[in-house]
N, C-alpha and C. Protein backbone atom coordinates (compact mmCIF):
# COMPACT_ATOMS: atom_id res chain seq x y z
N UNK A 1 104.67 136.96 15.32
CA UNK A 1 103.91 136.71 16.51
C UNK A 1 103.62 135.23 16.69
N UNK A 2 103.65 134.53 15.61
CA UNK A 2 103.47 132.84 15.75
C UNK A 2 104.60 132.48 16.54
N UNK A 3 105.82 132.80 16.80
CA UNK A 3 106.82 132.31 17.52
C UNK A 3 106.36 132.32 19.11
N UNK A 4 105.77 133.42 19.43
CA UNK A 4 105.27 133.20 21.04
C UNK A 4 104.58 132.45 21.73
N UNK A 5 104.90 132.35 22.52
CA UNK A 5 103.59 131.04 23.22
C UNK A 5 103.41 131.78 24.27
N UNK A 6 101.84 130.47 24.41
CA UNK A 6 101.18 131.07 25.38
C UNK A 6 101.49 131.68 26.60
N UNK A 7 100.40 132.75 27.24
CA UNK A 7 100.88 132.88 28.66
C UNK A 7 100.43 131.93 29.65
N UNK A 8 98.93 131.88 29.36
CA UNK A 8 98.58 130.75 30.33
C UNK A 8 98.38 129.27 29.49
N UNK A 9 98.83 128.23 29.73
CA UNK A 9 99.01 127.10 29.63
C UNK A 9 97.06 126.48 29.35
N UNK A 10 96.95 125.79 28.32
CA UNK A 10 96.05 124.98 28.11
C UNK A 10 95.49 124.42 29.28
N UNK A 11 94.32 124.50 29.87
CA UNK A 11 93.51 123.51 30.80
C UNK A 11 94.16 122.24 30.92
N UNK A 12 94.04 121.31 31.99
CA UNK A 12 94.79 120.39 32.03
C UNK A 12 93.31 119.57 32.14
N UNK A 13 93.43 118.71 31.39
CA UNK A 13 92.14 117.52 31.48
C UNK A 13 91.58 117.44 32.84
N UNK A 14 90.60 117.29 33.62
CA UNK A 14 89.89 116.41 34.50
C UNK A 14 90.67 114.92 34.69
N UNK A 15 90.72 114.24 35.72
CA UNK A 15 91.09 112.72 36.26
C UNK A 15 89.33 112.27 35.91
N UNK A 16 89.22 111.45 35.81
CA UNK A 16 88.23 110.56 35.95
C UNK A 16 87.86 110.49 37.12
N UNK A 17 88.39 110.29 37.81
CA UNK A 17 87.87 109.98 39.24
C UNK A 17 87.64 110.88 40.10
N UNK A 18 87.28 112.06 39.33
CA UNK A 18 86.61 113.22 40.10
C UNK A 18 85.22 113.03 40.79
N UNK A 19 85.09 113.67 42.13
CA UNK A 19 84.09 113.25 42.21
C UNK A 19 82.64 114.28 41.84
N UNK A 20 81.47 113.67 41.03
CA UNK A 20 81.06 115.18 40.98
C UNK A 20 80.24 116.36 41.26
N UNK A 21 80.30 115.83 42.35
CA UNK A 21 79.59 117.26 43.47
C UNK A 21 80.53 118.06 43.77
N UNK A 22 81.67 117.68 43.54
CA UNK A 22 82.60 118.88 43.59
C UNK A 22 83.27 119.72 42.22
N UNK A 23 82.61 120.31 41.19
CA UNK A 23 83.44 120.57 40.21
C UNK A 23 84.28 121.14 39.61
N UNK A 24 84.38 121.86 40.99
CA UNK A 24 85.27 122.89 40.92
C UNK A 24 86.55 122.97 41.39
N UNK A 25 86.64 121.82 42.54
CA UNK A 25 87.47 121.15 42.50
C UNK A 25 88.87 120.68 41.38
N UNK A 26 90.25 121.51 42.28
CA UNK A 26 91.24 121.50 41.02
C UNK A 26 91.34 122.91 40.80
N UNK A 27 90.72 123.83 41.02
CA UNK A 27 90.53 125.24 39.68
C UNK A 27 90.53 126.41 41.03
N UNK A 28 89.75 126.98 41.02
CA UNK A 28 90.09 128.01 42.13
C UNK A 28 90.17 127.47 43.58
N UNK A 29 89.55 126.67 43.44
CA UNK A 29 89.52 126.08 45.62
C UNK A 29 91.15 125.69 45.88
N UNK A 30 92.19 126.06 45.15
CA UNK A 30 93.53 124.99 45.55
C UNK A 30 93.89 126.02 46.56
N UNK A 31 94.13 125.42 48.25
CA UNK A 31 94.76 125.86 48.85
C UNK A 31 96.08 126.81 48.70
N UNK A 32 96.27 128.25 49.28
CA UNK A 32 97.81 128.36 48.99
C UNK A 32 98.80 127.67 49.95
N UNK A 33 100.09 128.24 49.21
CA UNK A 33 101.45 127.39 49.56
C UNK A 33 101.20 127.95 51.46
N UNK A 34 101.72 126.41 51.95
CA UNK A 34 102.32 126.56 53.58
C UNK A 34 103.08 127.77 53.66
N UNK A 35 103.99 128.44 52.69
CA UNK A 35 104.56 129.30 53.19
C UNK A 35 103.98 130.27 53.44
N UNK A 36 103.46 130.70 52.44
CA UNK A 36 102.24 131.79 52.25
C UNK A 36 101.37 132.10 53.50
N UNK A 37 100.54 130.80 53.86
CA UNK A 37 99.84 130.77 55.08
C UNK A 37 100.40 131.54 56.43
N UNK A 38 101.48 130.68 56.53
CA UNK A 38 102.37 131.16 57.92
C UNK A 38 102.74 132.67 57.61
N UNK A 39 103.34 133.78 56.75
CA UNK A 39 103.45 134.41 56.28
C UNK A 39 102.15 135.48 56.77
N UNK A 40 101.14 134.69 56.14
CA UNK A 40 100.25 135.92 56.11
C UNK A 40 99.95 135.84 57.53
N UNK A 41 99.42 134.80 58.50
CA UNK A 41 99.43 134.41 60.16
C UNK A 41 100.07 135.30 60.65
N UNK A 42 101.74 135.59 60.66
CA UNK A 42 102.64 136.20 61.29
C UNK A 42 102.69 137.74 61.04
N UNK A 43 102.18 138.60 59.88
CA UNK A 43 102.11 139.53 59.26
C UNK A 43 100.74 140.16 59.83
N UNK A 44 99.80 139.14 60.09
CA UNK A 44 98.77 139.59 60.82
C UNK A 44 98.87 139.48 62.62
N UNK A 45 99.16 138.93 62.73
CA UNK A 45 99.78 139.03 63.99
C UNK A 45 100.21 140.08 64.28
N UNK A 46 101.45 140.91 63.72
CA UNK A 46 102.38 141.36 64.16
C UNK A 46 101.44 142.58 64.01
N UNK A 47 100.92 142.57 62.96
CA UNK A 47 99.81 144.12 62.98
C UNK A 47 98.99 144.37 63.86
N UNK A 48 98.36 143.17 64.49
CA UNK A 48 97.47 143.49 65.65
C UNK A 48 97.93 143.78 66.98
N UNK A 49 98.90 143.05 67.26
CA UNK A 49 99.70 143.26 68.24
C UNK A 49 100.31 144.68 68.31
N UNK A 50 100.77 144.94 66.81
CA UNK A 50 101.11 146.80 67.31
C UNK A 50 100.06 147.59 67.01
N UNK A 51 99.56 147.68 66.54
CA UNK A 51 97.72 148.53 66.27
C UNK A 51 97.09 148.22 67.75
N UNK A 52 97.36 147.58 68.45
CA UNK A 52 96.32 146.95 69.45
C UNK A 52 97.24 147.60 70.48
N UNK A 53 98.62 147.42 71.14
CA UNK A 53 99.36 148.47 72.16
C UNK A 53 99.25 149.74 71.66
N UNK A 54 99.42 150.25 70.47
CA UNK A 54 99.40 151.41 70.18
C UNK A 54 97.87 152.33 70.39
N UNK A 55 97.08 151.46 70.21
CA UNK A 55 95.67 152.43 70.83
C UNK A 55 95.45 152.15 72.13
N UNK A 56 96.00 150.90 72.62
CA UNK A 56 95.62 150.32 74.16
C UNK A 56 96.33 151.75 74.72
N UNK A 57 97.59 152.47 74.89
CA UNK A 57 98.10 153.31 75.94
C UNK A 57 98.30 154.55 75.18
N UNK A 58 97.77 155.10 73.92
CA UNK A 58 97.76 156.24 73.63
C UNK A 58 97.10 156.83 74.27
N UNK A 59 95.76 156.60 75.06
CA UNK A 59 95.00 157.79 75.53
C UNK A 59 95.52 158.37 76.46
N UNK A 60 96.56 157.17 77.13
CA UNK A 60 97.28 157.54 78.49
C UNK A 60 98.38 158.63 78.60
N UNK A 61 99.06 159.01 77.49
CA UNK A 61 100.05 159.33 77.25
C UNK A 61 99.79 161.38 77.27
N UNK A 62 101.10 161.87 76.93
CA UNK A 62 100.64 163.61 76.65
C UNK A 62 100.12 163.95 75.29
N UNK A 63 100.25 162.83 74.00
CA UNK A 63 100.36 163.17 73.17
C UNK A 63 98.61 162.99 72.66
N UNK A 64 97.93 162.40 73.48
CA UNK A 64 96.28 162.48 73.75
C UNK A 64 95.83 164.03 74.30
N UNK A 65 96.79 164.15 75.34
CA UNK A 65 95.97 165.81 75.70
C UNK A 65 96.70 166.82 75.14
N UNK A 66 97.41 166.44 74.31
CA UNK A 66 98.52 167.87 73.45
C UNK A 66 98.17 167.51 72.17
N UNK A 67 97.10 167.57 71.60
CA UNK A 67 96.43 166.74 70.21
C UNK A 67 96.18 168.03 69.57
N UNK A 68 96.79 167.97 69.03
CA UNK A 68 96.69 169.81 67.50
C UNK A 68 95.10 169.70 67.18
N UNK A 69 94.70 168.27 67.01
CA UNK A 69 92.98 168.87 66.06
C UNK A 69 91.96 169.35 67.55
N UNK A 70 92.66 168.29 68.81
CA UNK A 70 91.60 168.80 69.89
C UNK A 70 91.59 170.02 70.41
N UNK A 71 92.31 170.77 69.99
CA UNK A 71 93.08 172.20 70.35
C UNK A 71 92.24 173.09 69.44
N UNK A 72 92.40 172.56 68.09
CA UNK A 72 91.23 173.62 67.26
C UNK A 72 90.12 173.32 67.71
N UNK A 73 89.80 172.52 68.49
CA UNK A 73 87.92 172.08 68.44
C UNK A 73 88.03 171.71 70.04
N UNK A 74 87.64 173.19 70.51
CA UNK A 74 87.60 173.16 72.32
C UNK A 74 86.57 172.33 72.70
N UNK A 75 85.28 172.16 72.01
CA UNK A 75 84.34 171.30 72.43
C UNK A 75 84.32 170.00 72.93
N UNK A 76 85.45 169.66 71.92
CA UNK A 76 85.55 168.04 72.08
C UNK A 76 86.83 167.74 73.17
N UNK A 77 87.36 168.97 73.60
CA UNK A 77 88.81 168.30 74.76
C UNK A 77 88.25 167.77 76.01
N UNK A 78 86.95 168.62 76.40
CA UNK A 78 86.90 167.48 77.84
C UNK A 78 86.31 166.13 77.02
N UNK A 79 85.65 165.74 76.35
CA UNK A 79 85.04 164.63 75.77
C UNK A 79 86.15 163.69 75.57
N UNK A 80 87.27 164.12 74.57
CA UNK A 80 88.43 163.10 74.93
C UNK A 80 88.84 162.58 75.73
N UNK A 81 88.97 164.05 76.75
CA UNK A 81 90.23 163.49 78.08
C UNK A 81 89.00 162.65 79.57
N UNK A 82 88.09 162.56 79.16
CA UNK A 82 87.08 162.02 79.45
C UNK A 82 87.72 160.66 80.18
N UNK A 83 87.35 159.88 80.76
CA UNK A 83 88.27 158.69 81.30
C UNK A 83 86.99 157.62 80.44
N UNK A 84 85.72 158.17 80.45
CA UNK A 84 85.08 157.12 79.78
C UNK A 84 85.36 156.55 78.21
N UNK A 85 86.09 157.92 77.59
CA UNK A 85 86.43 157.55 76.04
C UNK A 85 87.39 157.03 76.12
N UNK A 86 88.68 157.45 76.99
CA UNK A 86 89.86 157.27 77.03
C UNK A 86 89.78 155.57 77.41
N UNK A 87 88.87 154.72 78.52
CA UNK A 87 88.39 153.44 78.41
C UNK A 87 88.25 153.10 77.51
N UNK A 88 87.10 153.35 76.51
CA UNK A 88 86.90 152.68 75.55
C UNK A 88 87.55 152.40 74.29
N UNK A 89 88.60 153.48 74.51
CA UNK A 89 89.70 153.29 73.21
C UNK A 89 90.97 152.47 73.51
N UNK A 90 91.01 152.41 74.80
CA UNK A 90 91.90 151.45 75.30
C UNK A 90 91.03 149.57 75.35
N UNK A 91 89.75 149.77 75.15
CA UNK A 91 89.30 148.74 75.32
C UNK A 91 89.14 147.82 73.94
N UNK A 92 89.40 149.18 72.80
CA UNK A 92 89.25 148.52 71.62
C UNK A 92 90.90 148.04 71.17
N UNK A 93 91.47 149.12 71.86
CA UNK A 93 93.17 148.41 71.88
C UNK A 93 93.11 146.99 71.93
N UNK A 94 92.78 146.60 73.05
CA UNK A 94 93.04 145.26 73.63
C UNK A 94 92.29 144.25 73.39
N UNK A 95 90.99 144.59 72.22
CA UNK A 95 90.28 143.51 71.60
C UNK A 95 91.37 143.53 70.46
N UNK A 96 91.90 144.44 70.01
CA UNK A 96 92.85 143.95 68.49
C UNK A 96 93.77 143.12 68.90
N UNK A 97 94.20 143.14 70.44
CA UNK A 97 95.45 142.29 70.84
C UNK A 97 95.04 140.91 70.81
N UNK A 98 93.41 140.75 71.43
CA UNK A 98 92.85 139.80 71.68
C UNK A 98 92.59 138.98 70.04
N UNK A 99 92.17 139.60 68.96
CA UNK A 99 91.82 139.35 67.89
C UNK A 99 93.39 138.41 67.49
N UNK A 100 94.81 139.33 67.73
CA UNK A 100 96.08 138.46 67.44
C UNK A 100 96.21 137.46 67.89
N UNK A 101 95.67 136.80 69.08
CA UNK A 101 95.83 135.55 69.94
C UNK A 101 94.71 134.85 69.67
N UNK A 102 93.76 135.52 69.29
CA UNK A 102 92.63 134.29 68.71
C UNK A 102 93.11 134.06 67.54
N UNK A 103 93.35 134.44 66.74
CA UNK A 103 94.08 134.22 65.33
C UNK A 103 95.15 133.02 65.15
N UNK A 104 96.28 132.93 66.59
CA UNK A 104 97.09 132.15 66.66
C UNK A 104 96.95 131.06 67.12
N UNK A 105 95.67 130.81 67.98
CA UNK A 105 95.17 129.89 69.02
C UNK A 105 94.57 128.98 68.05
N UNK A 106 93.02 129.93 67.05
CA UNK A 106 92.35 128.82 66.21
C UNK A 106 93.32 129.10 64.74
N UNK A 107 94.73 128.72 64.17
CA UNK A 107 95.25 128.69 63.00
C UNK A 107 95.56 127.22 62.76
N UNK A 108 94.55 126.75 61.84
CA UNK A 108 95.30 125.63 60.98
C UNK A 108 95.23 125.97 60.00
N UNK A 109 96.34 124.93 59.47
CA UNK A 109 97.19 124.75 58.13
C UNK A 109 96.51 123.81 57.19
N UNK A 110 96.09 124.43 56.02
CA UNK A 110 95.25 124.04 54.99
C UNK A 110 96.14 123.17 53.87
N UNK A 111 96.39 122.15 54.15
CA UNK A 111 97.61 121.41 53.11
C UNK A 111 96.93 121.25 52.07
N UNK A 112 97.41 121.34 50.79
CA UNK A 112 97.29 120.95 49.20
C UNK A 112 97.08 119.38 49.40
């Protein structure tokens, strides 16, 4: 077992010229990689954008009033097909769309 080395690598000294109100500085605060960033930006994007059409015009559709669980539970079918719920689920659609474009509008890039 003496032949193995380490997994994680020895601490790397401090610079001197740290400044020190920051000490943490170096150790967990290191920005990730540019790629990473854009990556995760575009990945979130792309989720809101389809999570966000996909509830924006489901209520509109047959597959809102041909719904298997609203079928077992007669109580709740006019409540669905309701135009006031059917609004508001379309309204939360289009804040997730809105959430993707605010996302892209305020994104900067955190350089190392």
């Amino acid at each position: 077992m003496s032949s193995q080395q380490d997994l994680f690598p020895p601490e790397a000294p401090q610079p001197a010229t740290a400044h020190p109100s920051h000490p943490e500085e170096g150790s967990a605060n290191q920005a990730s990689p540019l790629w990473l960033q854009r990556l995760s930006l575009v990945i979130l994007v792309v989720f809101c954008f389809y999570v966000g059409l996909l509830v924006t015009l489901l209520p509109w559709t047959r597959y809102w009033n041909e719904n298997h669980y609203l079928l077992t539970w007669p109580f709740l079918g006019p409540l669905m097909n309701a135009g006031f719920t059917r609004g508001f689920v379309s309204g939360l659609g289009m804040l997730d769309i809105w959430v993707g474009i605010s996302e892209i509008i305020h994104y900067r890039e955190d350089r190392a």
